[in-house]
Every structure is written in structure tokens, then in C-alpha cells.
PDB file of N, CA and C in Angstrom:
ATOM      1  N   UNK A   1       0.836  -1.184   0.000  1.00  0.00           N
ATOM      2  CA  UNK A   1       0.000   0.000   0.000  1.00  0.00           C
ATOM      3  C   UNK A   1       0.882   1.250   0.000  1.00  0.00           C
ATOM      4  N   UNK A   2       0.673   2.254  -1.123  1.00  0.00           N
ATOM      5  CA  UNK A   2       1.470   3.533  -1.044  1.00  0.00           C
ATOM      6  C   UNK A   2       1.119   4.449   0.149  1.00  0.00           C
ATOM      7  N   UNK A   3       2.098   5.158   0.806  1.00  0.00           N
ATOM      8  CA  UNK A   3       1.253   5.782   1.442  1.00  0.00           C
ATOM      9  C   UNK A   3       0.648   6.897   1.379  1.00  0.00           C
ATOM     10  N   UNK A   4      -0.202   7.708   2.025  1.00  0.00           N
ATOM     11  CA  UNK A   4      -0.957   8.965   1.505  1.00  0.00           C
ATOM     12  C   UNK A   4       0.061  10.155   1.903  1.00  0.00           C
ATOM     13  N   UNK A   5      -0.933  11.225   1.041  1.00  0.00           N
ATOM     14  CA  UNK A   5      -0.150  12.284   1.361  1.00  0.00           C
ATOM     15  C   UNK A   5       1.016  12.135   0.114  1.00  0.00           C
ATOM     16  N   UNK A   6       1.735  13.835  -0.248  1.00  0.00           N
ATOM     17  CA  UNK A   6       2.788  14.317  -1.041  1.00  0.00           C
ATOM     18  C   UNK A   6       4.160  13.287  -1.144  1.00  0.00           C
ATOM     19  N   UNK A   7       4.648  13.119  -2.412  1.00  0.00           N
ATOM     20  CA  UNK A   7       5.699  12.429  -2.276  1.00  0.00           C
ATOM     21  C   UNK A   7       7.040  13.511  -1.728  1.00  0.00           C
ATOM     22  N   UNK A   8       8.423  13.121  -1.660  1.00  0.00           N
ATOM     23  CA  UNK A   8       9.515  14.403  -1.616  1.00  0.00           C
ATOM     24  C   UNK A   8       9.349  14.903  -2.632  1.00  0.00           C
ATOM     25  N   UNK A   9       9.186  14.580  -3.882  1.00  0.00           N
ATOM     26  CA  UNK A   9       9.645  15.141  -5.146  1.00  0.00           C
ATOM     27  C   UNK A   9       8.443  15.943  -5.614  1.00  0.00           C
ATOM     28  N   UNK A  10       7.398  15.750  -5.766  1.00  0.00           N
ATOM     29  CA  UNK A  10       6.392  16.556  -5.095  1.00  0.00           C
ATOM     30  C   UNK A  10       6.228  17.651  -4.599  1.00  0.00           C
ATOM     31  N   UNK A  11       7.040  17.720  -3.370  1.00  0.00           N
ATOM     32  CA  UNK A  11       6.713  19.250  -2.061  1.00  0.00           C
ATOM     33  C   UNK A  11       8.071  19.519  -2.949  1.00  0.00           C
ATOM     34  N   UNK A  12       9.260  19.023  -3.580  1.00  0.00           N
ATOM     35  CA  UNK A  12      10.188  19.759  -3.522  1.00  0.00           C
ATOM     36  C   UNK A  12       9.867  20.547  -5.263  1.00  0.00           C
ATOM     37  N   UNK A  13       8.790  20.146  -5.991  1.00  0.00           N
ATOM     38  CA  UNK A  13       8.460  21.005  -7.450  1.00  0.00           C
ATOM     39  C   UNK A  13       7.773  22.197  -6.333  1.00  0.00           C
ATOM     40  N   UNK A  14       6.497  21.808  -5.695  1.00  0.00           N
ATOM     41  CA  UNK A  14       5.548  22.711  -5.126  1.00  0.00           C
ATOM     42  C   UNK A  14       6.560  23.781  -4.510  1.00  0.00           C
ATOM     43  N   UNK A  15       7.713  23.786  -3.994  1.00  0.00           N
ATOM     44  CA  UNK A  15       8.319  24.592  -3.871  1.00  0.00           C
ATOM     45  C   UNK A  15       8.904  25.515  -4.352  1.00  0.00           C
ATOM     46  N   UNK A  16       9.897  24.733  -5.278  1.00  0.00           N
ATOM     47  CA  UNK A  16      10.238  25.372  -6.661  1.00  0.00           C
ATOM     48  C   UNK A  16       9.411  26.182  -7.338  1.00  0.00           C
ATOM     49  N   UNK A  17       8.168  25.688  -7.544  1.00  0.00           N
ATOM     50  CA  UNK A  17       6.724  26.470  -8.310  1.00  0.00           C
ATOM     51  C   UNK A  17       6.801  27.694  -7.092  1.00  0.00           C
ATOM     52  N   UNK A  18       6.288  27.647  -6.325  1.00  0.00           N
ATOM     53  CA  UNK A  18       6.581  28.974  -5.476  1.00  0.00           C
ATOM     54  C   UNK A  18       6.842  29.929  -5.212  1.00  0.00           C
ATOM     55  N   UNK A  19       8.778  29.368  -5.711  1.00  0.00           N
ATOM     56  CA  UNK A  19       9.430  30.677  -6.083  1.00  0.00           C
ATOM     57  C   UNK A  19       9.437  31.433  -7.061  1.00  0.00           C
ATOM     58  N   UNK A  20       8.926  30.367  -8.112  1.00  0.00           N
ATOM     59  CA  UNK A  20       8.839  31.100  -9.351  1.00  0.00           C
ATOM     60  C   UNK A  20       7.681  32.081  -9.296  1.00  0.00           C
ATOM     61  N   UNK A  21       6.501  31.414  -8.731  1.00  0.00           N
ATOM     62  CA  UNK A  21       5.003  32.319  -8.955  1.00  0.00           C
ATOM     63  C   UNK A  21       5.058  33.699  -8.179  1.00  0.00           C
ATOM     64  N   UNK A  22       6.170  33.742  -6.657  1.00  0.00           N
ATOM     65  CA  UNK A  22       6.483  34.600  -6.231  1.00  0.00           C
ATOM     66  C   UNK A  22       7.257  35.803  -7.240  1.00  0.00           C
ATOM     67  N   UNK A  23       8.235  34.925  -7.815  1.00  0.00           N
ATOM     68  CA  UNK A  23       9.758  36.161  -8.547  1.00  0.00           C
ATOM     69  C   UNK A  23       9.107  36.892  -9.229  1.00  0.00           C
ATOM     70  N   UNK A  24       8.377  36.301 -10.087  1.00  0.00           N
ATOM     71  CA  UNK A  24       7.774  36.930 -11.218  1.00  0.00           C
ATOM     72  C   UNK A  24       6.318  37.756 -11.162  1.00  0.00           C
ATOM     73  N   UNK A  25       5.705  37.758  -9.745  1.00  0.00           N
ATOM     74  CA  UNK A  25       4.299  37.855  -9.634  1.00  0.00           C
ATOM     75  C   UNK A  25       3.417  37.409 -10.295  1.00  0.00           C
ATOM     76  N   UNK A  26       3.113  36.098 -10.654  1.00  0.00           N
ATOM     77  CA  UNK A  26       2.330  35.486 -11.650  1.00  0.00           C
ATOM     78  C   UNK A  26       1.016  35.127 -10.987  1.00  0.00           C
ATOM     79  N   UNK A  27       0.070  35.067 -11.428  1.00  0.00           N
ATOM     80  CA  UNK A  27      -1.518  34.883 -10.894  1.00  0.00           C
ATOM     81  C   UNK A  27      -1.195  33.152 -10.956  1.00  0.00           C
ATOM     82  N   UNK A  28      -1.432  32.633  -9.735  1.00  0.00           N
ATOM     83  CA  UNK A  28      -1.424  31.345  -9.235  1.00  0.00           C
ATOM     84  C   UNK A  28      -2.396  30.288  -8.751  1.00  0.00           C
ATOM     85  N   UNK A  29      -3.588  29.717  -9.250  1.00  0.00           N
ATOM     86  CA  UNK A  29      -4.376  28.672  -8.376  1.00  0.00           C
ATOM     87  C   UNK A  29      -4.076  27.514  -8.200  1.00  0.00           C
ATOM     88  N   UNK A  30      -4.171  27.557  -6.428  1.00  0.00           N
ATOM     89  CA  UNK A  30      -3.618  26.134  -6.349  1.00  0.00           C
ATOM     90  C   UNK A  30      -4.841  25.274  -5.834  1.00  0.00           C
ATOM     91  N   UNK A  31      -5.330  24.453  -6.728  1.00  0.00           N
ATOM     92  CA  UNK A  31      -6.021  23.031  -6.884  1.00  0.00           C
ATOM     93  C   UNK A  31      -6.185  22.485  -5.800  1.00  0.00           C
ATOM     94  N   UNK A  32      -4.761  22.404  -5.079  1.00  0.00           N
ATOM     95  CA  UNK A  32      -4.908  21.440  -3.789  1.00  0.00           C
ATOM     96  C   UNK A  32      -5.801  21.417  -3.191  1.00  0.00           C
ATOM     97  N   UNK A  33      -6.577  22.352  -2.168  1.00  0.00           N
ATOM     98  CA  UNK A  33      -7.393  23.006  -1.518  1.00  0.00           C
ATOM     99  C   UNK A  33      -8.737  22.897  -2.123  1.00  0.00           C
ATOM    100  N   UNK A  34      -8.791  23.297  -3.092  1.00  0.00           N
ATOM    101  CA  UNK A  34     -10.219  23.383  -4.055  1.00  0.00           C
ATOM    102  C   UNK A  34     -10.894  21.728  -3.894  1.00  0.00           C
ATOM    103  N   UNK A  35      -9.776  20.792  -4.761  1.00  0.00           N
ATOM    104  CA  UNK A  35     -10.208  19.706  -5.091  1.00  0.00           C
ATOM    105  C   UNK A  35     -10.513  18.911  -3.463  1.00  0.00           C
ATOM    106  N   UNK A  36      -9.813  19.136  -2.354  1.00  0.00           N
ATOM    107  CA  UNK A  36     -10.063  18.744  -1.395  1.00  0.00           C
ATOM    108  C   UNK A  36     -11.214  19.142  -0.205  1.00  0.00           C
ATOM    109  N   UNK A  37     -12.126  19.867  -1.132  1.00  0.00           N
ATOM    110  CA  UNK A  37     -13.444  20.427  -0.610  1.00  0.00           C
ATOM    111  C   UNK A  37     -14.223  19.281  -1.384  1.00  0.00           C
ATOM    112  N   UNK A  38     -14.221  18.604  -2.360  1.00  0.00           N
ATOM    113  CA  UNK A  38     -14.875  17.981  -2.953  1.00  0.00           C
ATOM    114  C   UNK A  38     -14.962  16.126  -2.257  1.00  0.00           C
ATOM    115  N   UNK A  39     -15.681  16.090  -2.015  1.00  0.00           N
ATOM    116  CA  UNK A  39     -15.743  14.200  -1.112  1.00  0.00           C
ATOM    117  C   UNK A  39     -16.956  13.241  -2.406  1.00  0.00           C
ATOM    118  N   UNK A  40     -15.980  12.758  -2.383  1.00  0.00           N
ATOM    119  CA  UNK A  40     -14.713  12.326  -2.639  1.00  0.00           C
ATOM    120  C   UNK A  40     -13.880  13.049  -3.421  1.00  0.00           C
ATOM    121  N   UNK A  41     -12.305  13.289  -3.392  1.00  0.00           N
ATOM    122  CA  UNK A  41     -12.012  13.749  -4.025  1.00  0.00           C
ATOM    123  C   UNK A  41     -11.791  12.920  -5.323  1.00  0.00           C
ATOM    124  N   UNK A  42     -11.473  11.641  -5.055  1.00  0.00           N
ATOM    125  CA  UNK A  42     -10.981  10.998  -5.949  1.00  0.00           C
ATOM    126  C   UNK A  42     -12.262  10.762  -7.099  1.00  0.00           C
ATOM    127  N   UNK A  43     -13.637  11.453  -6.841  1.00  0.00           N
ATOM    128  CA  UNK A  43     -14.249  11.638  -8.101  1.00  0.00           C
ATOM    129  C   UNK A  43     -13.726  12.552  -9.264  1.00  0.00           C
ATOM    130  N   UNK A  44     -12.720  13.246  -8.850  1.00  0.00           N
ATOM    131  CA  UNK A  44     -12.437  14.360  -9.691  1.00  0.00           C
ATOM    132  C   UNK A  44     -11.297  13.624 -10.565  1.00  0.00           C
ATOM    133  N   UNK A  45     -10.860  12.347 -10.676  1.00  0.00           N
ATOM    134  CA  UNK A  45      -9.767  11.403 -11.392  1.00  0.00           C
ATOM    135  C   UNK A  45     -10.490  10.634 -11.901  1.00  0.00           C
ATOM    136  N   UNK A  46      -9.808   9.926 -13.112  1.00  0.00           N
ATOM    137  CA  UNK A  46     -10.288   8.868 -13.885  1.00  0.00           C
ATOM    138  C   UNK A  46      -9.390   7.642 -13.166  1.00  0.00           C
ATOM    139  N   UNK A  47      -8.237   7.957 -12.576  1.00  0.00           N
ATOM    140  CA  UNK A  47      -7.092   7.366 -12.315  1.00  0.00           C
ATOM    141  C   UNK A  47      -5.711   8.378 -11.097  1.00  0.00           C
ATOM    142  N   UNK A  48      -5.086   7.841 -11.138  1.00  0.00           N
ATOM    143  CA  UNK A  48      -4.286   8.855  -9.571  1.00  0.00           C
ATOM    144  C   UNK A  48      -3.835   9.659 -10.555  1.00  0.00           C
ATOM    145  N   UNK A  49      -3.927   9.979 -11.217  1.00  0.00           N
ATOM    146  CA  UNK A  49      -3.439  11.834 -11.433  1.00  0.00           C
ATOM    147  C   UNK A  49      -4.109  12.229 -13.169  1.00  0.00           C
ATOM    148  N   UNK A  50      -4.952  11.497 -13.829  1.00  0.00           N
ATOM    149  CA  UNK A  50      -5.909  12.307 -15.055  1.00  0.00           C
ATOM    150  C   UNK A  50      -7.305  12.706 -14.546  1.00  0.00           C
ATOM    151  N   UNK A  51      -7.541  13.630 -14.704  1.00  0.00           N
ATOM    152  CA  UNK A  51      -8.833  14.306 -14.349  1.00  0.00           C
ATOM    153  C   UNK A  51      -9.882  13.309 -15.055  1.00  0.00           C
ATOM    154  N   UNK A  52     -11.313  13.237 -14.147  1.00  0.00           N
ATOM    155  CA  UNK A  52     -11.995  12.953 -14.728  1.00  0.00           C
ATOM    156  C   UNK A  52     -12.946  14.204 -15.573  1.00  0.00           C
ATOM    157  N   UNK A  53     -14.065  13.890 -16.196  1.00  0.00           N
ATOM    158  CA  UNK A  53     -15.056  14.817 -16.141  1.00  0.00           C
ATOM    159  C   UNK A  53     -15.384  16.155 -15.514  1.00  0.00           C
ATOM    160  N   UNK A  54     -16.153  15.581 -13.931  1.00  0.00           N
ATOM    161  CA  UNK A  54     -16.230  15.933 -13.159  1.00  0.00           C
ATOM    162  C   UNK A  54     -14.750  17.132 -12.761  1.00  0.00           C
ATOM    163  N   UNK A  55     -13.429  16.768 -12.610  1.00  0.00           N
ATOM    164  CA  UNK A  55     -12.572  17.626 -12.427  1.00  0.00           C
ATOM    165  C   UNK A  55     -11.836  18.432 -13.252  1.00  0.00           C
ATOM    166  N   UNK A  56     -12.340  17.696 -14.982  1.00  0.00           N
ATOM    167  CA  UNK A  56     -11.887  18.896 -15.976  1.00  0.00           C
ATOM    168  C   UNK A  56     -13.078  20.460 -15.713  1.00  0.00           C
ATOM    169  N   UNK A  57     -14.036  20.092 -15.400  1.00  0.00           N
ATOM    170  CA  UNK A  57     -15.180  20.888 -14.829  1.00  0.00           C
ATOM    171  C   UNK A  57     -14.580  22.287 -13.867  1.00  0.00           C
ATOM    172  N   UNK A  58     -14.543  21.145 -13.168  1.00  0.00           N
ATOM    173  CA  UNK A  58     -14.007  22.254 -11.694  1.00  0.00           C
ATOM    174  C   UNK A  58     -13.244  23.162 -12.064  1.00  0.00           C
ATOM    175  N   UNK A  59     -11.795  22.179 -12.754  1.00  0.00           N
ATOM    176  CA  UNK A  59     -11.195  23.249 -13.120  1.00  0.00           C
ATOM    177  C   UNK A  59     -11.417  24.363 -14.227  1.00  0.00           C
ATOM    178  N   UNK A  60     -12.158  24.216 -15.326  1.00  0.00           N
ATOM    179  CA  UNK A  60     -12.831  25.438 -16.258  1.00  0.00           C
ATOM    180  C   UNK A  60     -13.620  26.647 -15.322  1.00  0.00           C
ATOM    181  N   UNK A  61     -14.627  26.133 -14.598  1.00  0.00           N
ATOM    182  CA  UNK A  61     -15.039  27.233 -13.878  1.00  0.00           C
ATOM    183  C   UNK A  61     -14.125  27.615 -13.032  1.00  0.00           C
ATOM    184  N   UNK A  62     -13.448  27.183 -12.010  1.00  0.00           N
ATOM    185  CA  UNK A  62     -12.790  28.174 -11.270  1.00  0.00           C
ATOM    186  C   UNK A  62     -11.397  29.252 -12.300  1.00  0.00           C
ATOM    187  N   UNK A  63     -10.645  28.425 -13.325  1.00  0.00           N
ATOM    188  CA  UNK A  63     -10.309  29.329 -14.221  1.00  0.00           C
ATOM    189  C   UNK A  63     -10.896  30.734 -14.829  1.00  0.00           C
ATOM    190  N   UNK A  64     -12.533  30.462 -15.247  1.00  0.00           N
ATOM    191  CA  UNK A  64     -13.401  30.675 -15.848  1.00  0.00           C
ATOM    192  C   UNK A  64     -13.182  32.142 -14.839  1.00  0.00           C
ATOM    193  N   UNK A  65     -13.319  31.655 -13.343  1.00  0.00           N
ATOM    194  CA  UNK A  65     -13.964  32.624 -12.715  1.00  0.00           C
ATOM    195  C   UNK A  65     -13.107  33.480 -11.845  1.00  0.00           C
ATOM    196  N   UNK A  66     -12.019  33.031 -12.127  1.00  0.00           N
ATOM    197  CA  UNK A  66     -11.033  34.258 -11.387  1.00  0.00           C
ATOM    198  C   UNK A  66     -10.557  35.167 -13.026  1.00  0.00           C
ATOM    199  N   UNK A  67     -10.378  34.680 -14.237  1.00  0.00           N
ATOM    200  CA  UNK A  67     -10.816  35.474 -15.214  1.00  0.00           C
ATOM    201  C   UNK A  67     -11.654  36.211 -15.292  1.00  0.00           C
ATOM    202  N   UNK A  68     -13.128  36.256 -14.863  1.00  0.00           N
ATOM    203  CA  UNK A  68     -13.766  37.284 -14.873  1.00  0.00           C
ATOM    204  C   UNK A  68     -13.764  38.317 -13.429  1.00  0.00           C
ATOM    205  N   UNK A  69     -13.236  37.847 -12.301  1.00  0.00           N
ATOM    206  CA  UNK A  69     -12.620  38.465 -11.419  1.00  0.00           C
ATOM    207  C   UNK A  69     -11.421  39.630 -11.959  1.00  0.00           C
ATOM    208  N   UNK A  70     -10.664  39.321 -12.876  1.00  0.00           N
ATOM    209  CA  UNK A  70      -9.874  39.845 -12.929  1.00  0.00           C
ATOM    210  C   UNK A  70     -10.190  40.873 -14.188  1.00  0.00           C
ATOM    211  N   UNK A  71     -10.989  40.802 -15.067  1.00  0.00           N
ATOM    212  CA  UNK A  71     -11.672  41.815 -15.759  1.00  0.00           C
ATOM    213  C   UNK A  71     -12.361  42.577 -15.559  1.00  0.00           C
ATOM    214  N   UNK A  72     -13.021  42.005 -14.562  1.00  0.00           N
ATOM    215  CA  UNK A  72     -13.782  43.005 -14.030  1.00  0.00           C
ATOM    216  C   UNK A  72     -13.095  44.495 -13.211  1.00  0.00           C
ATOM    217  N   UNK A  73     -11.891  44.015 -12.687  1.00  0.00           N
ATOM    218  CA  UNK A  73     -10.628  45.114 -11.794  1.00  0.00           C
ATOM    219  C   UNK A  73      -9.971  45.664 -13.487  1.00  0.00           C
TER     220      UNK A  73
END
């Protein structure tokens, strides 16, 4: 059985990503959080890491909608 939770290599991109989204000020959503409001989460996969349906979804609207957040400013 794998166990749960982030691998090292994992927290050590999420990090890396970080600095970058910081250096540069780049508009950033992070998924993690979002998809883990959803129970199950693992409806949002077809498999451990391709989206299903359901989570190509999620992610269009919340894209969708910090785009119009941001047009609107």
C-alpha cells in the first residue's frame, strides 16, 4: 500500500513552483485546496493523477472565474 499524502519530489516542485510564482508575480491557483473540498475527491480522477469529467469541470469554472474576477478590476 502507497502511502498517503505528497511524495519528496512533489513538495520539492511545489516549492520550486513557489518561487517562481512569487519572482515573477504570476496569478497562481492552487487546486490542492479546491479539489479537497470535494468528497470524494478521488471523483475528480479517472485514475491517480488524469482528471476525470467531473474535475476537468471544476477546473474550467474556477479558471473561468477568477478570469472574470480579474476583468472586471
Amino acid at each position: 500500500m502507497e502511502p498517503s499524502g505528497p511524495r519528496d519530489y512533489e513538495l520539492k516542485a511545489r516549492e520550486g513552483l513557489r518561487g517562481l510564482v512569487l519572482a515573477h508575480e504570476l496569478d497562481y491557483i492552487d487546486f490542492l485546496p479546491i479539489f479537497s473540498q470535494t468528497h470524494p475527491p478521488s471523483q475528480l480522477y479517472r485514475d491517480h493523477i488524469h482528471l476525470s469529467p467531473q474535475g476537468n469541470t471544476l477546473v474550467s469554472q474556477t479558471i473561468g472565474d477568477r478570469l472574470k474576477k480579474q476583468l472586471k478590476n
